[in-house]
N, C-alpha and C. Protein backbone atom coordinates (compact mmCIF):
# COMPACT_ATOMS: atom_id res chain seq x y z
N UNK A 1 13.37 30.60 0.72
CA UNK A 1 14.32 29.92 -0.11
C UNK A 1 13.57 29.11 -1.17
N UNK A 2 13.81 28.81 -2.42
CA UNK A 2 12.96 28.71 -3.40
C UNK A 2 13.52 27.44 -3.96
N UNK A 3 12.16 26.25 -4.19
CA UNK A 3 13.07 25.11 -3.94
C UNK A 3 13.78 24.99 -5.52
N UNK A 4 14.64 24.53 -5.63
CA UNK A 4 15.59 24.51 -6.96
C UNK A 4 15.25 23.02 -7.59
N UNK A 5 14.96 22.91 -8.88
CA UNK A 5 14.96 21.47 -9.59
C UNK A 5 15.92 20.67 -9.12
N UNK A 6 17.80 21.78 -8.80
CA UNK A 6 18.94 20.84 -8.74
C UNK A 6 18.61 19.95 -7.50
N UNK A 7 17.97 20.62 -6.47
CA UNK A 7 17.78 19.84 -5.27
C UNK A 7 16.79 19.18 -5.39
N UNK A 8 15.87 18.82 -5.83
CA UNK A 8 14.72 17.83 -6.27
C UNK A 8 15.44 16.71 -6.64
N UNK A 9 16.08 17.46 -8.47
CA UNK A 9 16.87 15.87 -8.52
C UNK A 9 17.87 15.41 -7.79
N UNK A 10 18.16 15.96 -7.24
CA UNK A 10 19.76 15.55 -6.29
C UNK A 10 19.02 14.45 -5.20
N UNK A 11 17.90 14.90 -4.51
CA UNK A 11 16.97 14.18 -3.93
C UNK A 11 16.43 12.92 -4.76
N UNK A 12 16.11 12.91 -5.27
CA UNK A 12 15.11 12.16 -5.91
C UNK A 12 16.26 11.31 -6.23
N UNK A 13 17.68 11.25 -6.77
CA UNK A 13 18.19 10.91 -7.60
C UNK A 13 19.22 9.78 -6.04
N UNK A 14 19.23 10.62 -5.02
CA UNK A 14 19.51 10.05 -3.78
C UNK A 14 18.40 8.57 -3.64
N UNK A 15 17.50 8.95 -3.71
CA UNK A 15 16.36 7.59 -3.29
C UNK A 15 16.61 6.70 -4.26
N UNK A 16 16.43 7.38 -5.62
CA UNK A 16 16.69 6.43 -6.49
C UNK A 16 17.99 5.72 -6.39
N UNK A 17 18.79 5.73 -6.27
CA UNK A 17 20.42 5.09 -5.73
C UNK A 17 19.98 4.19 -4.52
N UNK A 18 19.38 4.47 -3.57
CA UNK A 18 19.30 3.64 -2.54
C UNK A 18 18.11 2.37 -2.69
N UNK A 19 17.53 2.62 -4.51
CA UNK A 19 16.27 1.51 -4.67
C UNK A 19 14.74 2.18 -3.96
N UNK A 20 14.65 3.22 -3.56
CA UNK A 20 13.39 3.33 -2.84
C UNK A 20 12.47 3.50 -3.68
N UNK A 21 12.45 4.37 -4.87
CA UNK A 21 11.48 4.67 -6.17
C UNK A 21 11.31 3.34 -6.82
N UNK A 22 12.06 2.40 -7.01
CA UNK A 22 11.98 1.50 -8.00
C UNK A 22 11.13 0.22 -7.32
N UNK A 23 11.82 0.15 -5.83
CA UNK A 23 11.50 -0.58 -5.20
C UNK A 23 9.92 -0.31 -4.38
N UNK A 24 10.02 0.57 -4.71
CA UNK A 24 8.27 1.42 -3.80
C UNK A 24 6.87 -0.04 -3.81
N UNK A 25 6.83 -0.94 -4.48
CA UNK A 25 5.86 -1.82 -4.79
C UNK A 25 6.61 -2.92 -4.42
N UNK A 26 7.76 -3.53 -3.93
CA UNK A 26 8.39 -4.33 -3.07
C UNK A 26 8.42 -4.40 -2.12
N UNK A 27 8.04 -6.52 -1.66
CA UNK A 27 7.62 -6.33 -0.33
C UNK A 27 9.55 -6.44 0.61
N UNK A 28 9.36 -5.63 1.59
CA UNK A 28 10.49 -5.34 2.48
C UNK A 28 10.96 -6.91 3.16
N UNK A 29 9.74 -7.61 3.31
CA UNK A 29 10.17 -8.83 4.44
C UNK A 29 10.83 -9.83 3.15
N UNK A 30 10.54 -9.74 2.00
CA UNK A 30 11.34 -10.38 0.83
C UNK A 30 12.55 -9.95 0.54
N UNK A 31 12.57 -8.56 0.13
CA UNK A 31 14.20 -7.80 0.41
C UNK A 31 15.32 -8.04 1.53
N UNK A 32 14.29 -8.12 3.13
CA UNK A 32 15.44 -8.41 3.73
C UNK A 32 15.41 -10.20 3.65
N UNK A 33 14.80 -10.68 3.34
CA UNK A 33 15.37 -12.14 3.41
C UNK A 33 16.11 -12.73 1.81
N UNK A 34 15.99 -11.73 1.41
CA UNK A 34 17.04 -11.79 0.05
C UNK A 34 18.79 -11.27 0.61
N UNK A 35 18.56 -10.08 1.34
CA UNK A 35 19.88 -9.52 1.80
C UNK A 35 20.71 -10.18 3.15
N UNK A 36 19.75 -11.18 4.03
CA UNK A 36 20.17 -11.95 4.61
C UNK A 36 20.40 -13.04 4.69
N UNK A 37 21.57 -13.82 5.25
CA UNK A 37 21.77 -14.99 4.87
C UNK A 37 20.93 -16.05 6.06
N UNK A 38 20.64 -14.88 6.95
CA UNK A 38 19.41 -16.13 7.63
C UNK A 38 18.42 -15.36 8.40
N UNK A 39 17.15 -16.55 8.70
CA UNK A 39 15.77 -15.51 9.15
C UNK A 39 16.21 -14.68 10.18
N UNK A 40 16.88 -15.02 11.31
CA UNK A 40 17.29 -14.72 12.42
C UNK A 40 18.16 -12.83 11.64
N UNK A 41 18.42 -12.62 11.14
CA UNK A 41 18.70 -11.38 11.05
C UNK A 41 18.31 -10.65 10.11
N UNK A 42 16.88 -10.84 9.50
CA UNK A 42 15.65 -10.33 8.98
C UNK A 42 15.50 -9.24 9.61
N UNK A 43 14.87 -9.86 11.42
CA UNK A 43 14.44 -8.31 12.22
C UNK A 43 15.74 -7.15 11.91
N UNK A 44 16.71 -7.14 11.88
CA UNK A 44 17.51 -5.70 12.27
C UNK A 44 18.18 -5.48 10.65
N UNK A 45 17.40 -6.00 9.66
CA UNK A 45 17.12 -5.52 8.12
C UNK A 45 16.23 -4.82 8.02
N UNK A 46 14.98 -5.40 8.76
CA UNK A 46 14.03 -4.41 8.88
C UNK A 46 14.34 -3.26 9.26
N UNK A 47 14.47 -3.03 10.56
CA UNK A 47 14.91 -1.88 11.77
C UNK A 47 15.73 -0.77 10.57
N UNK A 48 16.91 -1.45 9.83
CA UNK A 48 17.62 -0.86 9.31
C UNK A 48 16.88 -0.01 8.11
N UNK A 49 16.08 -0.73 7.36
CA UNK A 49 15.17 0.04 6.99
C UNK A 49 14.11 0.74 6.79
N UNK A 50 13.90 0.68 8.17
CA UNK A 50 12.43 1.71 8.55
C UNK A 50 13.32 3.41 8.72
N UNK A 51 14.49 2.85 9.42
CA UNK A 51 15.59 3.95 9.34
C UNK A 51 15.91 4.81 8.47
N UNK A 52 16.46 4.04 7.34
CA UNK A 52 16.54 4.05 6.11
C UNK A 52 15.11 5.02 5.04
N UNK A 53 14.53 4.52 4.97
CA UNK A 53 13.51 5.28 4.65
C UNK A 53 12.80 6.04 5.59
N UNK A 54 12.71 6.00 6.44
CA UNK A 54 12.38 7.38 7.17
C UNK A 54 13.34 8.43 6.96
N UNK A 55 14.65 8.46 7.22
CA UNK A 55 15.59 9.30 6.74
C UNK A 55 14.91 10.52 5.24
N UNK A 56 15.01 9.24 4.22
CA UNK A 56 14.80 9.74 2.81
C UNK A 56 13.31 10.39 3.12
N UNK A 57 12.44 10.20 3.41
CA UNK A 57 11.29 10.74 3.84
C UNK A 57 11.04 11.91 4.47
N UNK A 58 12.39 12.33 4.99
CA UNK A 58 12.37 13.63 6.01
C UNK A 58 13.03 14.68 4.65
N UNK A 59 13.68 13.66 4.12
CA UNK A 59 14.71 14.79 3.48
C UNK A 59 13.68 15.38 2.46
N UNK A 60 12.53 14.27 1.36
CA UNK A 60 11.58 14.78 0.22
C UNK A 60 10.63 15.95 1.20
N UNK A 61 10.30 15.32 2.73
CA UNK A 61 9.55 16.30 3.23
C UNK A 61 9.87 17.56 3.60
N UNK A 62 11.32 17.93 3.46
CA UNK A 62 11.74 19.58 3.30
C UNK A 62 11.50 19.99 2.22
N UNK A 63 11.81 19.38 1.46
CA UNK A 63 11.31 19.96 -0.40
C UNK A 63 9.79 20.52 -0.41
N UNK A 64 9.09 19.62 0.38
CA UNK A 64 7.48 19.77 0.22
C UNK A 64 7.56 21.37 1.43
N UNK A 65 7.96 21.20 2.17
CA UNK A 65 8.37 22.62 3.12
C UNK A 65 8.31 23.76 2.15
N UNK A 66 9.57 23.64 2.20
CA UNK A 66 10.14 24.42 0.98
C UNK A 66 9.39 25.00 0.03
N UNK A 67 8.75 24.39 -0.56
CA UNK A 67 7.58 24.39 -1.60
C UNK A 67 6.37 25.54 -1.18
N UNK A 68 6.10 24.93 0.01
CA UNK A 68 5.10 25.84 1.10
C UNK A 68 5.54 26.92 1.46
N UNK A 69 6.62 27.00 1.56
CA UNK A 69 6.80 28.23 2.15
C UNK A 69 7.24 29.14 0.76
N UNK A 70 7.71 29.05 -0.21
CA UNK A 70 7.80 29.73 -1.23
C UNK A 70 5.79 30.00 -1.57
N UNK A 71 5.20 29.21 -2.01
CA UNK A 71 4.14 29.37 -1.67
C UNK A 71 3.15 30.52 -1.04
N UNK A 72 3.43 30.54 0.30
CA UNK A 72 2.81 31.11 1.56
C UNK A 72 3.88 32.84 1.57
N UNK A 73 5.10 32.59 0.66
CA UNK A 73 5.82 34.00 1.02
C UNK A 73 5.34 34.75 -0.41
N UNK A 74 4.55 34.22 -1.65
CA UNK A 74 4.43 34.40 -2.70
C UNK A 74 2.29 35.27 -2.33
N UNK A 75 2.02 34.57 -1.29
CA UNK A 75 0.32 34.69 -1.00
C UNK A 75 0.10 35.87 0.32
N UNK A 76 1.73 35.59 1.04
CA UNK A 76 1.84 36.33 2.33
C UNK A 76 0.81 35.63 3.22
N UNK A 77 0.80 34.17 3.39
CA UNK A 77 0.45 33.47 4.26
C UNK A 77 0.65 32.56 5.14
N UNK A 78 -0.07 32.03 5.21
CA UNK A 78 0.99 30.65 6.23
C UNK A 78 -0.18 29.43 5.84
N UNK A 79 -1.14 29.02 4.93
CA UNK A 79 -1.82 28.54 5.04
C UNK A 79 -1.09 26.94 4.22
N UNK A 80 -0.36 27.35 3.45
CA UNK A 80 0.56 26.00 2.65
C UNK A 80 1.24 25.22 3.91
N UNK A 81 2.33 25.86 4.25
CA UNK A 81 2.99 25.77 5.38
C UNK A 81 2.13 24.55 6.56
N UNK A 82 1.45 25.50 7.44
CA UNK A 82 0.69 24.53 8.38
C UNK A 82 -0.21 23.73 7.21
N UNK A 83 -0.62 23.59 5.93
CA UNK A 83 -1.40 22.14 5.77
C UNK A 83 0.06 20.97 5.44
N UNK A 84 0.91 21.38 5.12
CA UNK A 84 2.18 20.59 5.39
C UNK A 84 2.18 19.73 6.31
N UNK A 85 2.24 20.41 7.02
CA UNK A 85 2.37 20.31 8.76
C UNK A 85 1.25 19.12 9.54
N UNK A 86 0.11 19.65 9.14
CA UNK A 86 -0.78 19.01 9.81
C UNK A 86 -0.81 17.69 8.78
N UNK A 87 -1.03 17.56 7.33
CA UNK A 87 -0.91 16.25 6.94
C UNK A 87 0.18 15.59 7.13
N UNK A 88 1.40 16.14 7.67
CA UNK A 88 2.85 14.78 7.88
C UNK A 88 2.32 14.15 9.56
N UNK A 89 1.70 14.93 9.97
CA UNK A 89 1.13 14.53 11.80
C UNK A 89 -0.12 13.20 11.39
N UNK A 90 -1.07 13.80 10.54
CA UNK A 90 -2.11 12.98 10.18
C UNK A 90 -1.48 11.94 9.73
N UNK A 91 -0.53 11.59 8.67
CA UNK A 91 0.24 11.04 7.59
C UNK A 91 0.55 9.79 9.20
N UNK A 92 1.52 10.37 9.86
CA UNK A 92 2.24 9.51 10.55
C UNK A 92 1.49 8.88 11.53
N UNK A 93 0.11 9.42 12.32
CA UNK A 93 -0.81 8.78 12.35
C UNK A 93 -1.27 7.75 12.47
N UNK A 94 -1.74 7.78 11.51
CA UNK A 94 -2.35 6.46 10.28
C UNK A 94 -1.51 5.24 10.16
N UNK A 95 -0.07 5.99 9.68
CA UNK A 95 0.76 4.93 9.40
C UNK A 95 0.71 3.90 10.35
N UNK A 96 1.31 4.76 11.72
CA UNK A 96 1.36 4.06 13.06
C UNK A 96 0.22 3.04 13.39
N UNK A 97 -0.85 3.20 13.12
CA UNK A 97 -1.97 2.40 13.83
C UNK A 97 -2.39 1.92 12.53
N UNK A 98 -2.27 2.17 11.64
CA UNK A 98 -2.73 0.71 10.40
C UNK A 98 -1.95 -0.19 10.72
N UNK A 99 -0.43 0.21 10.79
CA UNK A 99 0.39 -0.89 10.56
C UNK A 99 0.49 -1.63 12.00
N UNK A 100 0.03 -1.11 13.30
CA UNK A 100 0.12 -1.72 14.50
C UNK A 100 -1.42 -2.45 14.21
N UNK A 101 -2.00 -2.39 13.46
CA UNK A 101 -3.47 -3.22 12.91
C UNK A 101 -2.97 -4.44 12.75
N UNK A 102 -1.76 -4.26 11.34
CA UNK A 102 -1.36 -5.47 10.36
C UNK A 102 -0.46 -6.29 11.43
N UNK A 103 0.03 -5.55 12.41
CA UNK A 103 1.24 -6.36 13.14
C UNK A 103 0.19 -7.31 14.14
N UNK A 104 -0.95 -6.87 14.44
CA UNK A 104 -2.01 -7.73 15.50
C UNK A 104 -2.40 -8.57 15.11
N UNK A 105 -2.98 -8.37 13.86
CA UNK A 105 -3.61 -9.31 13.02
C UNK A 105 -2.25 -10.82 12.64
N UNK A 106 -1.43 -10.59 12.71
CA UNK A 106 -0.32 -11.25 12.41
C UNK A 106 -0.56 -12.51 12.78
N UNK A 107 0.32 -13.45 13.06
CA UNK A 107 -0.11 -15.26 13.13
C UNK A 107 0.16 -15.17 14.34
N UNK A 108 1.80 -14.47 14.68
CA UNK A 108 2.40 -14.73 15.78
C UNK A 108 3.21 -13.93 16.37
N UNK A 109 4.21 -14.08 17.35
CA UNK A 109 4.53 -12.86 18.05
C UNK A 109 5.65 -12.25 17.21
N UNK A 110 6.66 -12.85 16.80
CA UNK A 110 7.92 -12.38 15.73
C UNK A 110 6.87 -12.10 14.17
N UNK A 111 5.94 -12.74 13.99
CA UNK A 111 5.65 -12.14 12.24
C UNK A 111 5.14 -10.66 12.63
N UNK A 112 4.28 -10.55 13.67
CA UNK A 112 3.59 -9.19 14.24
C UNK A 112 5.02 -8.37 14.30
N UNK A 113 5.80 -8.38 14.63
CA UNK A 113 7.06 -7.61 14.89
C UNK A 113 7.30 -7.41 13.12
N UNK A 114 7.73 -8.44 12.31
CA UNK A 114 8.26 -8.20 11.38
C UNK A 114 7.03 -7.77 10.14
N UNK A 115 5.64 -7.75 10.11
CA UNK A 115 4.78 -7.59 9.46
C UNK A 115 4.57 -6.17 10.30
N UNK A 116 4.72 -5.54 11.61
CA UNK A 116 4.24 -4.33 11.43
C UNK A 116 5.56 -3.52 11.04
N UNK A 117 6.93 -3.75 10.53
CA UNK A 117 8.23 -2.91 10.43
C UNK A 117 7.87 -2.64 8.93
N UNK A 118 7.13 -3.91 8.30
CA UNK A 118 7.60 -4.00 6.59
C UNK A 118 6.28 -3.57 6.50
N UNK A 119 5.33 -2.98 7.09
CA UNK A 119 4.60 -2.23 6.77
C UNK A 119 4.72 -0.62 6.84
N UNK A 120 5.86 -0.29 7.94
CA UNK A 120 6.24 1.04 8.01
C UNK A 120 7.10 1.35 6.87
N UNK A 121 7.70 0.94 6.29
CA UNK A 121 8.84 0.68 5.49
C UNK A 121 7.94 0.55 4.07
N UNK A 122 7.06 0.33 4.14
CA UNK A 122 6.42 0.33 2.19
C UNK A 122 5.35 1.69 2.69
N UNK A 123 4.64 1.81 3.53
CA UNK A 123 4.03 3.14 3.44
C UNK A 123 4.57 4.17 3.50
N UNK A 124 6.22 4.65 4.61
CA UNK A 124 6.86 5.26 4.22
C UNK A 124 7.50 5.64 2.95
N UNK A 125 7.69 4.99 2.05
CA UNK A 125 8.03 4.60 0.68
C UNK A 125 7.22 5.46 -0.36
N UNK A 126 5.90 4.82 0.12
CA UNK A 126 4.41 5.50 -0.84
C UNK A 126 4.75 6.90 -0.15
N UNK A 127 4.91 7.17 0.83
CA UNK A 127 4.98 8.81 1.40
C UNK A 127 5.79 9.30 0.85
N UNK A 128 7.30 8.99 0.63
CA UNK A 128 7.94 9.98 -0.28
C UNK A 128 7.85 10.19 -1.16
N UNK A 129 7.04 8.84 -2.39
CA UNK A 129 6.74 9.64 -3.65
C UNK A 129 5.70 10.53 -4.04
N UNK A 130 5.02 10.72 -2.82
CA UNK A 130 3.66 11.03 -2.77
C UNK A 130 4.06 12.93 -2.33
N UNK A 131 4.87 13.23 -1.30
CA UNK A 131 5.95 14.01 -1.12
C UNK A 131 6.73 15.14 -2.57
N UNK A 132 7.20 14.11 -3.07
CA UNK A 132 8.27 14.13 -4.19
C UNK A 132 7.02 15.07 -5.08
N UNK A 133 5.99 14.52 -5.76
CA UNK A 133 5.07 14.86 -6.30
C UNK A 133 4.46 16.43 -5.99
N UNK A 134 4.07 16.07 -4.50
CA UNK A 134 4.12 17.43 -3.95
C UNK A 134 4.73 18.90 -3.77
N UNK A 135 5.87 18.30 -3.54
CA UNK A 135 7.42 19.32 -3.80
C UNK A 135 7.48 19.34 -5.50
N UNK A 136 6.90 18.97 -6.34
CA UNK A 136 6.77 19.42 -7.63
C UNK A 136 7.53 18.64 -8.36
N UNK A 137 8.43 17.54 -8.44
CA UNK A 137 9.84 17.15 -8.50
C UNK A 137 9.25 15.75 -9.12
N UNK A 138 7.84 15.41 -9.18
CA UNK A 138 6.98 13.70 -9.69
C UNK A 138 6.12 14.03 -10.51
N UNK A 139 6.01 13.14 -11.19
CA UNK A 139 4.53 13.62 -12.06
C UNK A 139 3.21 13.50 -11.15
């Protein structure tokens, strides 16, 4: 299946509506204490958007699929495909244990909670445009 511009922008144009492109260099623990009216429900702003952008992250990462496999059916291979594959495993990785780094390093037991979420939540972020790019759809 051959990925279509309409679905790039339809994608792209999805994130962009929800702030994720614009917002990609915004810190999350500021957003949610902008969207909440108190600290105490910061944590499940977060939660909500690790959700949140992981979602959008799955969806740019079919495009990048997609991409591969038009690719790999164009070479009669599979070699696009599995490096897909193996960098979203590597990708998630990393994420996981940098940001369980930043959450240790933290002052205390709630900033470690909320410093390792708003770290999943801005690297996820960098991943979809990084994604987006990939799937052909970014500069």
């Amino acid at each position: 299946m051959p990925v279509s511009w309409a679905r790039i922008g339809f994608v792209a144009s999805l994130i962009a509506a929800i702030g994720l492109l614009e917002s990609a260099a915004a810190n999350p623990l500021v957003e949610c204490g902008v969207l909440t009216s108190s600290n105490s429900r910061v944590p499940d702003c977060l939660q909500t958007q690790v959700e949140v952008s992981t979602r959008a992250m799955e969806e740019v990462l079919g495009l990048a699929r997609a991409k591969a496999q038009e690719l790999d059916e164009a070479t009669d291979g599979d070699a696009a495909v599995l490096a897909v594959e193996a960098s979203q495993q590597a990708w998630v990785a990393f994420r996981d244990t940098d940001c369980q780094l930043r959450g240790d390093l933290a002052a205390s037991g709630s900033d470690a909670a909320a410093v390792q979420l708003a770290c999943q939540i801005e690297m996820t972020r960098e991943r979809m445009d990084e994604l987006l790019r990939l799937a052909g759809g970014g500069s």
